[in-house]
Protein backbone atom coordinates (compact mmCIF):
# COMPACT_ATOMS: atom_id res chain seq x y z
CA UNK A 1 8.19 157.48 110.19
CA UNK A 2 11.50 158.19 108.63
CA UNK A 3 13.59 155.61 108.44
CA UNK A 4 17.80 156.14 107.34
CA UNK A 5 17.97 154.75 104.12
CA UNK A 6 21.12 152.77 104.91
CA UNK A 7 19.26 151.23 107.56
CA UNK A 8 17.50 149.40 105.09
CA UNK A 9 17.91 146.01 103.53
CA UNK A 10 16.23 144.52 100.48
CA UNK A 11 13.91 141.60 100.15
CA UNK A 12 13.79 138.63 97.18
CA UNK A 13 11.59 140.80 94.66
CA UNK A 14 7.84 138.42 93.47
CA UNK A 15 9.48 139.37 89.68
CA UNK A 16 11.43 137.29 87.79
CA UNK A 17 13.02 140.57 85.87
CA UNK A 18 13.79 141.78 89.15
CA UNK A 19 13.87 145.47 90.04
CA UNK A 20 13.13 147.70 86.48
CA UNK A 21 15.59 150.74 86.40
CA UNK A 22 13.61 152.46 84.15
CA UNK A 23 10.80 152.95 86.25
CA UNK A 24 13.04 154.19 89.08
CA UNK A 25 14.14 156.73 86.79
CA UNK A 26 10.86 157.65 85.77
CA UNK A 27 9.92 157.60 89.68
CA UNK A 28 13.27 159.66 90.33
CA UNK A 29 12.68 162.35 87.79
CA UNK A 30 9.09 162.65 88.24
CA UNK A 31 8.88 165.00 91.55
CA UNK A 32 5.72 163.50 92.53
CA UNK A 33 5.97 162.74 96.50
CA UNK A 34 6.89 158.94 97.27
CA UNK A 35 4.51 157.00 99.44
CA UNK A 36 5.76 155.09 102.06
CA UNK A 37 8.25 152.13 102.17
CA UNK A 38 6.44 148.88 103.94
CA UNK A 39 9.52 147.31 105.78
CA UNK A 40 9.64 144.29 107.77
CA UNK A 41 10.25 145.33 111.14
CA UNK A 42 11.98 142.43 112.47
CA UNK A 43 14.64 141.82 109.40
CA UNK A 44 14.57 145.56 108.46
CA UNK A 45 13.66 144.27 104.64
CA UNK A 46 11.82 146.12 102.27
CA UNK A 47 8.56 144.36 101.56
CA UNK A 48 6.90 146.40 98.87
CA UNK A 49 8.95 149.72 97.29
CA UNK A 50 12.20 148.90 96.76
CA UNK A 51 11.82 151.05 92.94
CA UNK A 52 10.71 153.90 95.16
CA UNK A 53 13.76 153.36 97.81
CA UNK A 54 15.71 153.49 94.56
CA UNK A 55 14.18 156.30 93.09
CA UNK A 56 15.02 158.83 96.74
CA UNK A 57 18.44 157.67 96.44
CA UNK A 58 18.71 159.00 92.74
CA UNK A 59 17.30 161.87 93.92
CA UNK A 60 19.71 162.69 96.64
CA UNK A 61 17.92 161.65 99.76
CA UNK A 62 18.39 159.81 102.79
CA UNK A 63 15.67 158.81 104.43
CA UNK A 64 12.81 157.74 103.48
CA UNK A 65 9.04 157.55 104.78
CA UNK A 66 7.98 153.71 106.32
CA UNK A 67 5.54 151.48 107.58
CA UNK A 68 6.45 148.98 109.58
CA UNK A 69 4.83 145.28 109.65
CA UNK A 70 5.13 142.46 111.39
CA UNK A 71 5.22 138.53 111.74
CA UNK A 72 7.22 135.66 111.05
CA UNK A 73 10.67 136.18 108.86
CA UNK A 74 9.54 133.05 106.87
CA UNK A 75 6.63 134.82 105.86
CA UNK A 76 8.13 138.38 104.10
CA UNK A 77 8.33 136.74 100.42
CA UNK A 78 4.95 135.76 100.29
CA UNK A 79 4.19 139.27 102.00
CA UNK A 80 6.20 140.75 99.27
CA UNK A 81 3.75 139.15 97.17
CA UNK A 82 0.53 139.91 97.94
CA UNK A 83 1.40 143.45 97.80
CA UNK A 84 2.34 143.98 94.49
CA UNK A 85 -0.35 141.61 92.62
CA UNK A 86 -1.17 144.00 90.62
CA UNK A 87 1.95 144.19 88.56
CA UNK A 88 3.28 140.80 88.73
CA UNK A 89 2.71 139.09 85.55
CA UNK A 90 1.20 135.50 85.58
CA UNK A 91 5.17 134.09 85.10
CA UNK A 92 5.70 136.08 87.92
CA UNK A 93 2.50 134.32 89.97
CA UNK A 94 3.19 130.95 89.31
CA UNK A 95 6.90 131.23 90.43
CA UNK A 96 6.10 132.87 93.38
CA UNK A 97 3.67 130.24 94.21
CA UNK A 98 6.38 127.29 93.74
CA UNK A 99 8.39 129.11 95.80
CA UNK A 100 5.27 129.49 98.74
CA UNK A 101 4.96 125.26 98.01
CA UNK A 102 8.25 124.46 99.16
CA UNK A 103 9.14 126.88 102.11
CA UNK A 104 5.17 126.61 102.86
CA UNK A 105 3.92 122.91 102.00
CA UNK A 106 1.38 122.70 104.84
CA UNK A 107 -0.32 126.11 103.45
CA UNK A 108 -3.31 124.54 101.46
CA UNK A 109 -3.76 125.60 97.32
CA UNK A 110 -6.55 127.92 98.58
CA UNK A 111 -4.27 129.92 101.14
CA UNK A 112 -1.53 130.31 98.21
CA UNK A 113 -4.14 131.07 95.61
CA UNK A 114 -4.83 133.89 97.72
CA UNK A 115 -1.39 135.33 98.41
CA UNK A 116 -0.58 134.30 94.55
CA UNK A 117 -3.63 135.68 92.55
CA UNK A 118 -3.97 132.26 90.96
CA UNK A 119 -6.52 129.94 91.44
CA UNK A 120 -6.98 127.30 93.50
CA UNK A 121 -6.55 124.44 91.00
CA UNK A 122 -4.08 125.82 89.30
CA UNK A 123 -1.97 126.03 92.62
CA UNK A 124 -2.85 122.05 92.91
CA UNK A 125 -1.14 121.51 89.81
CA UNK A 126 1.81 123.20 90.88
CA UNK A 127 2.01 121.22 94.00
CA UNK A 128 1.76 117.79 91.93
CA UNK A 129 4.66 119.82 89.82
CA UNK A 130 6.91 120.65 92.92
CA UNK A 131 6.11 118.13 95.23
CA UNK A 132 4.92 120.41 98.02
CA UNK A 133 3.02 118.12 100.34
CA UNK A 134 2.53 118.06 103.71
CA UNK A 135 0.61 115.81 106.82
CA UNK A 136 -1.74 118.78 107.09
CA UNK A 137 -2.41 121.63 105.33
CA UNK A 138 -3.25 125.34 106.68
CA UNK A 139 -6.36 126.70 105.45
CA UNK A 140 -7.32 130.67 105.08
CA UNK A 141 -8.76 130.58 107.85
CA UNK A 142 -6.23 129.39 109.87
CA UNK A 143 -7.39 125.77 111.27
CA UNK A 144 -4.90 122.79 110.68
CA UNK A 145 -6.87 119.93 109.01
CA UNK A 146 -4.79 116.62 107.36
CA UNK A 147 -4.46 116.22 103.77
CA UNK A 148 -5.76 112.60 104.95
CA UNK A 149 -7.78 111.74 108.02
CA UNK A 150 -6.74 108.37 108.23
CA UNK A 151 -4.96 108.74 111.11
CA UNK A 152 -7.39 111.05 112.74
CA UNK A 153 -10.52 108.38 112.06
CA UNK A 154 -8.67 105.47 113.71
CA UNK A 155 -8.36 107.53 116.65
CA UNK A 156 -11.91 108.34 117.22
CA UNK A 157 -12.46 104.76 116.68
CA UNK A 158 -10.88 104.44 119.44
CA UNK A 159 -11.42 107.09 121.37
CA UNK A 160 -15.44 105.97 120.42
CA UNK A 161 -14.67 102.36 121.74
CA UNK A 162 -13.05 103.47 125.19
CA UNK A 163 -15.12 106.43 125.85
CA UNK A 164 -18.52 105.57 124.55
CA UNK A 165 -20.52 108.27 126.36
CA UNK A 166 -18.25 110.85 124.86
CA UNK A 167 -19.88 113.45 122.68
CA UNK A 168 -18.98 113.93 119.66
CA UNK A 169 -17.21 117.59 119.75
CA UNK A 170 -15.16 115.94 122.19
CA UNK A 171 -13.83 113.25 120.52
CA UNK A 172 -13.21 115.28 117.29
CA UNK A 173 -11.29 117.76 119.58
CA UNK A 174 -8.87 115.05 120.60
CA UNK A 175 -8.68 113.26 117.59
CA UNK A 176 -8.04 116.53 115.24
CA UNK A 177 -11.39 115.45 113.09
CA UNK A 178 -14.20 117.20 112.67
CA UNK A 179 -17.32 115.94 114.70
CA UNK A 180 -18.83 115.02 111.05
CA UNK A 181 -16.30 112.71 110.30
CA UNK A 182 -16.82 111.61 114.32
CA UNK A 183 -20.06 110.80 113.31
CA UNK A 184 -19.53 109.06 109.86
CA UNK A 185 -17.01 107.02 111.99
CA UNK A 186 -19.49 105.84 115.04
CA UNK A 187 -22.09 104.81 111.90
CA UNK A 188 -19.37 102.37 110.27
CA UNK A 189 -17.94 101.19 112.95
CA UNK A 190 -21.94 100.32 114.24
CA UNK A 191 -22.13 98.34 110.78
CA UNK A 192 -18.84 96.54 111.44
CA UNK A 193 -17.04 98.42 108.95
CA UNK A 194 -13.40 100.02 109.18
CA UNK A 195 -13.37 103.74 110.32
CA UNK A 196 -11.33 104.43 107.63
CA UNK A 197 -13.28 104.10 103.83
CA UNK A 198 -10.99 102.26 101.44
CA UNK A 199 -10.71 105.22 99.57
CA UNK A 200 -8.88 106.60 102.32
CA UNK A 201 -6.85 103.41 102.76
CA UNK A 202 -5.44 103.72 99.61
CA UNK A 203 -4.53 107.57 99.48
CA UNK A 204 -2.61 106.76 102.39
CA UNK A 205 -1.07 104.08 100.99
CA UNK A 206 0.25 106.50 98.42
CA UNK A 207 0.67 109.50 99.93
CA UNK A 208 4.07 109.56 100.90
CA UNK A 209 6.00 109.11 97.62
CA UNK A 210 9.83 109.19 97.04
CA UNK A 211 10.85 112.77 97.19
CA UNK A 212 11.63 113.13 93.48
CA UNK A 213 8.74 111.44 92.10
CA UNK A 214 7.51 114.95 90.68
CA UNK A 215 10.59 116.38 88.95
CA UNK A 216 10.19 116.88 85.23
CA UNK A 217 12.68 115.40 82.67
CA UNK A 218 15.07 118.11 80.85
CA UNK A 219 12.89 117.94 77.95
CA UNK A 220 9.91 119.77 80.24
CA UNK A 221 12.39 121.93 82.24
CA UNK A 222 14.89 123.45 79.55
CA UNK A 223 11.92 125.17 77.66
CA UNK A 224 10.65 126.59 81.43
CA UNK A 225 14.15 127.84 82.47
CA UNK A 226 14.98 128.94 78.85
CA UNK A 227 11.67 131.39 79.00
CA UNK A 228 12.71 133.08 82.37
CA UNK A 229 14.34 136.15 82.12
CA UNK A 230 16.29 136.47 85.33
CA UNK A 231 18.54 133.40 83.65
CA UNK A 232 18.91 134.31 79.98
CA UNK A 233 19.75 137.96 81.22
CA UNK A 234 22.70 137.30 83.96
CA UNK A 235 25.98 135.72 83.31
CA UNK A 236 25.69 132.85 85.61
CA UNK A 237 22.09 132.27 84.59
CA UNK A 238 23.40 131.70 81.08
CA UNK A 239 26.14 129.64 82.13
CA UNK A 240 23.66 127.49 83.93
CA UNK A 241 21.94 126.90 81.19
CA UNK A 242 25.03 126.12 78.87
CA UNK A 243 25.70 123.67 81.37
CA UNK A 244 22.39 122.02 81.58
CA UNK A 245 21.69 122.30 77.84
CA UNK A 246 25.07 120.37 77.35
CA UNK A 247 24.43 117.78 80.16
CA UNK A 248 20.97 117.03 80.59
CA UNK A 249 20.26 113.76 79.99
CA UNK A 250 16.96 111.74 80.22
CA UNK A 251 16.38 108.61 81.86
CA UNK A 252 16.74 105.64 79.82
CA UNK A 253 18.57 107.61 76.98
CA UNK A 254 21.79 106.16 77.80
CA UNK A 255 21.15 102.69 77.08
CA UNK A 256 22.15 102.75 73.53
CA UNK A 257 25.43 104.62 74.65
CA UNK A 258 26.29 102.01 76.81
CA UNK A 259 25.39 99.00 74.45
CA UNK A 260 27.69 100.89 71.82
CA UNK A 261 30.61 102.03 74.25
CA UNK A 262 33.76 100.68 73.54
CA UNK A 263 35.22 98.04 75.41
CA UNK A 264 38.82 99.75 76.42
CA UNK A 265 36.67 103.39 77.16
CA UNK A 266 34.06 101.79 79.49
CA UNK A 267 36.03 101.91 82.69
CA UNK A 268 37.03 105.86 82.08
CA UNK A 269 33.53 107.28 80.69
CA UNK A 270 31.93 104.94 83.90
CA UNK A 271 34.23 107.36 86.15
CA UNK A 272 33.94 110.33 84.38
CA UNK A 273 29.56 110.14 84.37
CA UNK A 274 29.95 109.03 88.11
CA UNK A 275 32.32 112.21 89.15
CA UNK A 276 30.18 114.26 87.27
CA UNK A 277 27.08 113.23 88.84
CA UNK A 278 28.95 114.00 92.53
CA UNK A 279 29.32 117.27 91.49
CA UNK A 280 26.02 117.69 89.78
CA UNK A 281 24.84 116.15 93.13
CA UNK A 282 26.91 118.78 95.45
CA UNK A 283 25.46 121.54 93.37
CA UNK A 284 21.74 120.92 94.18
CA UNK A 285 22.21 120.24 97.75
CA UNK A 286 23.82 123.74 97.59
CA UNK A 287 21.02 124.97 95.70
CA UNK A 288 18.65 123.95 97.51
CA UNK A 289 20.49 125.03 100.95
CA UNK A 290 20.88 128.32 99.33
CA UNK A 291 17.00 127.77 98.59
CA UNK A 292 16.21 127.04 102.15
CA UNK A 293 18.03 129.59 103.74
CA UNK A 294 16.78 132.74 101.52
CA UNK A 295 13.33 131.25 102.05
CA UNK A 296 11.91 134.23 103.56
C-alpha cells in the first residue's frame, strides 16, 4: 500500500548512533527498488525503514510502499527491535534491553532475551543493574506467573483447608499457582509445615527493595555514558556529560570536605550543595517523565 510520506512519523531508532546518513545515500543513489516501510498502524510510526523512508525522499518521492502492524503503542520500541537484530550491535542490544526493563518490568529475562538477541542471563544482570522488577513476570508464552509464589502458596493453603475436596487444577486456578506447587503445598501442610519453604520466606522478605538500591556510583556510570555515541556526538549530550563529570560525587566522599570546611563557609557551601541537589533532583524527575512518556 502506498502510504504519503508526510503521513508518516518516526519511531525511537534500537541504535545508539541513530539513523546513518551514509547508508541513506548509498540507498538513495543506488536505484535498486525499496522494500516496504513496516509502520505502526495505530501511531502512524515507522517501525523498521526509516534509512529507506530517507533514502525516497532524497530521491524525489512521495510515497512510499507499507505494511501495516498492529498492537499496543507501548510495544513499537521493542517491535522496532526485533526487526532489525541483525544490525544492531551488542551496545545497541543491551540498551535496548534496559530500556524493555523499565517500560516492561513484568516481561521475564527470557521474553526480552528474545526481542533483544541477548541471552537470558545476561538480561538478569541487567535487571539487577536497572532495577526492573515486577510482582509477576510475563513469560514467551504469554502466562503471568509471580517472581515469588508466596502469596499464591498461602492461598491454596487456604483454599486446601476450606475446600478440602477441591482438586488440585482448581485450586491452582484460583490461587494463580500451578497445580505442582498445589501439590507440594497439600504435602507440607500434611507434615505440619508452612506452605511457604523458608527459602521463599526470605526472598520475600527482600524482594521489594528501596527503588534506588541498584544505581551504580559515577565511577561505574561515567565510563558507560562516556562510551555511547549518541552523547559524545550531540551538543547537549556533551554538555551532560561536562556537567556530570564536574559534579558527580560518590557517597561518602564528602566527609573529608566537610571535616576540613571552614567554619564562616559552612552555612553558604551547605546551601549551595542543597540547591544544587533540587535542581539535580528536578532534572531526573524530568528525565525520567520524558523517559516514561517516549516509552513506546
Amino acid at each position: 500500500m502506498l502510504v504519503d510520506i508526510n503521513a508518516l512519523h518516526p519511531a525511537e531508532s534500537p541504535r545508539l548512533a541513530g539513523c546513518s546518513e551514509e547508508f541513506v545515500r548509498s540507498l538513495a543513489s543506488s536505484g535498486a527498488q525499496l522494500p516496504p516501510v513496516v509502520v505502526h498502524r495505530a501511531t502512524m510510526k515507522v517501525v523498521d525503514g526509516t534509512h529507506r523512508v530517507k533514502a525516497a525522499v532524497l530521491r524525489g518521492c512521495r510515497s512510499v510502499e507499507v505494511e501495516y502492524v498492529d498492537g499496543p503503542a507501548e510495544d513499537v520500541f521493542c517491535l522496532s527491535v526485533s526487526l532489525n537484530l541483525p544490525t544492531l550491535s551488542t551496545a545497541d542490544r543491551e540498551a535496548a534491553a534496559r530500556r524493555l526493563l523499565r517500560s516492561h518490568p513484568q516481561w521475564s529475562d527470557r521474553a526480552i532475551a528474545a526481542s533483544t538477541g541477548l541471552a537470558a542471563k545476561s538480561v538478569g544482570v541487567l535487571r539487577r543493574a536497572v532495577g526492573g522488577q515486577a510482582a509477576v513476570r510475563v513469560g514467551r508464552d504469554g502466562k503471568v506467573r509471580p517472581v515469588n509464589s508466596a502469596a499464591g502458596r498461602r492461598l491454596a493453603g487456604q483454599l486446601i483447608t476450606e475446600r478440602p475436596d477441591a482438586s488440585l487444577r482448581d485450586i491452582a486456578r484460583v490461587a494463580g499457582v500451578s497445580p505442582g506447587t498445589v501439590r507440594d503445598v497439600r504435602r507440607r501442610m500434611d507434615a505440619g509445615l508452612d506452605p511457604v519453604p523458608e527459602r521463599m520466606r526470605v526472598a520475600e522478605r527482600t524482594s521489594v527493595p528501596a527503588p534506588r538500591t541498584g544505581v551504580r556510583t559515577p565511577g561505574e556510570t561515567l565510563p558507560i555514558l562516556r562510551r555511547d555515541p549518541s552523547l559524545r556526538f550531540t551538543e547537549h549530550g556533551r554538555m551532560a556529560l561536562r556537567w556530570l563529570e564536574g559534579h558527580a560525587v560518590s557517597p561518602g566522599e564528602w566527609g573529608a570536605m566537610v571535616a576540613g570546611m571552614p567554619s564562616h563557609c559552612r552555612e553558604l557551601v551547605a546551601d549551595m550543595a542543597r540547591g544544587c541537589a533540587e535542581a539535580w533532583g528536578e532534572m531526573a524527575d524530568a528525565l525520567e517523565q520524558e523517559n516514561r512518556r517516549t516509552a513506546v
